[in-house]
C-alpha atoms as a PDB file:
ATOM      1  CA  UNK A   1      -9.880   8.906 -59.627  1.00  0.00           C
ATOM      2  CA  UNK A   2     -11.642   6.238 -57.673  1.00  0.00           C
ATOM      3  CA  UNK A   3     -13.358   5.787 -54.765  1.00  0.00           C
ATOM      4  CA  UNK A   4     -10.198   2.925 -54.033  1.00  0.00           C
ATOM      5  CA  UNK A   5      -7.482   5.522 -54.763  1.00  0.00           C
ATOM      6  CA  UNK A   6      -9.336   8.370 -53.118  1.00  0.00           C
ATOM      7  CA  UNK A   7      -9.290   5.681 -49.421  1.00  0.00           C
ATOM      8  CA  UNK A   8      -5.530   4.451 -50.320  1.00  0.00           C
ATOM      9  CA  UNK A   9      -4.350   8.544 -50.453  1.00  0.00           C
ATOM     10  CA  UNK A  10      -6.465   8.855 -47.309  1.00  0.00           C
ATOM     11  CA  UNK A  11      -5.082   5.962 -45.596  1.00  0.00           C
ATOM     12  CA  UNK A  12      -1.647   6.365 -46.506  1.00  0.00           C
ATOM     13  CA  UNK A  13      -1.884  10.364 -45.077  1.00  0.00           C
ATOM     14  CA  UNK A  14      -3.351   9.627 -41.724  1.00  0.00           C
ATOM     15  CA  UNK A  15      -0.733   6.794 -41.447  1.00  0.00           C
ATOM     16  CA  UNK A  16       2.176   9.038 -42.141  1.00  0.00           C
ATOM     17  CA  UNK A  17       0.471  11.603 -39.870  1.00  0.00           C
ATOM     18  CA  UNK A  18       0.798   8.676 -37.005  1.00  0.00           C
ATOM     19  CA  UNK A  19       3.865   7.590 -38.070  1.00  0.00           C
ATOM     20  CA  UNK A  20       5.161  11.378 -37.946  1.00  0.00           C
ATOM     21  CA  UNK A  21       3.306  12.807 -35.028  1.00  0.00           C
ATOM     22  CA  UNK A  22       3.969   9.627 -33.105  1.00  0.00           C
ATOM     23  CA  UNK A  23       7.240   9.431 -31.483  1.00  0.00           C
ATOM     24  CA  UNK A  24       6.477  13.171 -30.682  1.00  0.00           C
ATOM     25  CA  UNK A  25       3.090  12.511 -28.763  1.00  0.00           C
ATOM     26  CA  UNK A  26       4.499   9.374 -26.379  1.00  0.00           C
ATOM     27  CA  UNK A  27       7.868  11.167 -25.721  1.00  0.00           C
ATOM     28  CA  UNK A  28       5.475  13.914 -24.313  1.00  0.00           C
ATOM     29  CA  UNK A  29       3.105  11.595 -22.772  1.00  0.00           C
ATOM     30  CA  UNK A  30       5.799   9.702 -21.220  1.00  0.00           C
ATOM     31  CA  UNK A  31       7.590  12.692 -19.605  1.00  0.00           C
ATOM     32  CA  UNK A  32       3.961  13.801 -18.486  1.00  0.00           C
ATOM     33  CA  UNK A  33       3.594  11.016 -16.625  1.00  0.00           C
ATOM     34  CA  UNK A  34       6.921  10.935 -15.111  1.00  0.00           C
ATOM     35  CA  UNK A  35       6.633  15.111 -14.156  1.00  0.00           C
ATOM     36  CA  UNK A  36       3.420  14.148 -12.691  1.00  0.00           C
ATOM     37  CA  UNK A  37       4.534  11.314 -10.371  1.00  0.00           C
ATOM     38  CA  UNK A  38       7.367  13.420  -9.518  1.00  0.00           C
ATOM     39  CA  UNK A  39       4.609  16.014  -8.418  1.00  0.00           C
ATOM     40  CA  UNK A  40       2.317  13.916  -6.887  1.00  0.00           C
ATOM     41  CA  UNK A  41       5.482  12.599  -4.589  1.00  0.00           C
ATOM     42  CA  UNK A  42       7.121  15.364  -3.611  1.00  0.00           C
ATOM     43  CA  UNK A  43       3.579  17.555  -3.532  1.00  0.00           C
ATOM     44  CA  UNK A  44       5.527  20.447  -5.601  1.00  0.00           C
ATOM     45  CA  UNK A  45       2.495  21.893  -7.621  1.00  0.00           C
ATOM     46  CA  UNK A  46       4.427  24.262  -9.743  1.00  0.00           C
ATOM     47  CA  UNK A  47       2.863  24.895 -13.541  1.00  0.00           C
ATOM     48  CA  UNK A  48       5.834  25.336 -15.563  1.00  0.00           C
ATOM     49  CA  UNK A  49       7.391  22.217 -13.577  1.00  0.00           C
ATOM     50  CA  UNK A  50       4.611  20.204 -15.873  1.00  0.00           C
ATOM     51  CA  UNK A  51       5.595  22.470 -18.949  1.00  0.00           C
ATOM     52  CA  UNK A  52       9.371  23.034 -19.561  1.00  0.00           C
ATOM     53  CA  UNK A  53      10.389  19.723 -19.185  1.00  0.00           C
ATOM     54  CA  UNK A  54       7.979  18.549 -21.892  1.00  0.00           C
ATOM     55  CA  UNK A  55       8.876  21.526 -24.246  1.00  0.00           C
ATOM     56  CA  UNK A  56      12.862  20.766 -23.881  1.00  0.00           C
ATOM     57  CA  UNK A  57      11.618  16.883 -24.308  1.00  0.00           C
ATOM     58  CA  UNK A  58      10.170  18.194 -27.612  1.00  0.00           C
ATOM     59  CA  UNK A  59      12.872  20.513 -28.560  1.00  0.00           C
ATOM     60  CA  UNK A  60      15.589  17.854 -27.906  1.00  0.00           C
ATOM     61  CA  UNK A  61      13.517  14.901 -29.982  1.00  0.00           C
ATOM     62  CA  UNK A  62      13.074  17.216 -32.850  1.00  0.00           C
ATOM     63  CA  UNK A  63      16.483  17.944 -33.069  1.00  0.00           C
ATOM     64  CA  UNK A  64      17.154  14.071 -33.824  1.00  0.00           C
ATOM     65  CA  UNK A  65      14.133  13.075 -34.983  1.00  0.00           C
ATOM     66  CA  UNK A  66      13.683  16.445 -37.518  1.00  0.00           C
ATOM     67  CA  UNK A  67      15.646  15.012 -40.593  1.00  0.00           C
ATOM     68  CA  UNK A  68      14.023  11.283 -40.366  1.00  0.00           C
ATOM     69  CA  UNK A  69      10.375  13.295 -40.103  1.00  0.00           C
ATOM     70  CA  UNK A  70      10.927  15.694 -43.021  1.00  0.00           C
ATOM     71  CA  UNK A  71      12.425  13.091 -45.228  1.00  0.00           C
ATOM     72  CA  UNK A  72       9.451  11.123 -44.527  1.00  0.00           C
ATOM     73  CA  UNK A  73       7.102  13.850 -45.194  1.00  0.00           C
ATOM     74  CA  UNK A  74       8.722  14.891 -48.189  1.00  0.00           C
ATOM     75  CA  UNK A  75       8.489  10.880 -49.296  1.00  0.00           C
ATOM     76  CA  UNK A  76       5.218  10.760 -48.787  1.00  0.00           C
ATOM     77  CA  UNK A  77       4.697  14.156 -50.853  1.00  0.00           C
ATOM     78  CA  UNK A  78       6.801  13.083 -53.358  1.00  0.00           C
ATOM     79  CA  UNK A  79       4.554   9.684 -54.108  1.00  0.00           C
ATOM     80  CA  UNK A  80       1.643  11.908 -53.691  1.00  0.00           C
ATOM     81  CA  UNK A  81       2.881  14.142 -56.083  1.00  0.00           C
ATOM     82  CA  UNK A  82       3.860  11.141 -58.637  1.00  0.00           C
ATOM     83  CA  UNK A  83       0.429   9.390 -58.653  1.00  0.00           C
ATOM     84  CA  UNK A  84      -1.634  12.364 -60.091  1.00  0.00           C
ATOM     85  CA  UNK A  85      -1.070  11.241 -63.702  1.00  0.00           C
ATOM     86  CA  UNK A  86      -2.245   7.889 -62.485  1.00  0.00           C
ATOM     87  CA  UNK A  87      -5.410   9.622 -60.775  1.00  0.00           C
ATOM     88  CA  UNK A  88      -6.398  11.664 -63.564  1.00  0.00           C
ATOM     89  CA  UNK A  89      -6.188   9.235 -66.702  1.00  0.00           C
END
């Protein structure tokens, strides 16, 4: 194994990391932003008002989004999986 395949594993996990933990993160952020404007204009400073809505954002998104991220995962395991022949002779 190589310095060159030990970067391309590397990049190619923290890109499937951002490609996975992506549409998670800004549906989160988003709904964030729009509990806190809601809070900021109607000066309700309730904790869980910041909190349930972005765990049922969460909850909803993974129930769409769970087969498209495992199947992605499990891709990129898969290739992983294939190329250690490669790596070791």
């Amino acid at each position: 194994m190589t310095i060159n395949d030990a970067l391309m594993v590397g990049r190619e996990a923290l890109m499937t990391g951002v490609m996975l933990a992506g549409p998670l993160l800004l549906l989160i952020l988003a709904v964030g932003v729009f509990i806190g404007i809601f809070q900021a204009a109607t000066s309700i400073q309730e904790m869980t008002l910041s909190f349930v809505p972005k765990l049922v954002a969460v909850v909803v998104a993974l129930f769409f989004l769970g087969n498209w991220l495992v199947v992605s995962y499990l891709d990129f395991f898969t290739r992983l999986i294939s190329m250690i022949p490669e790596m070791i002779g």
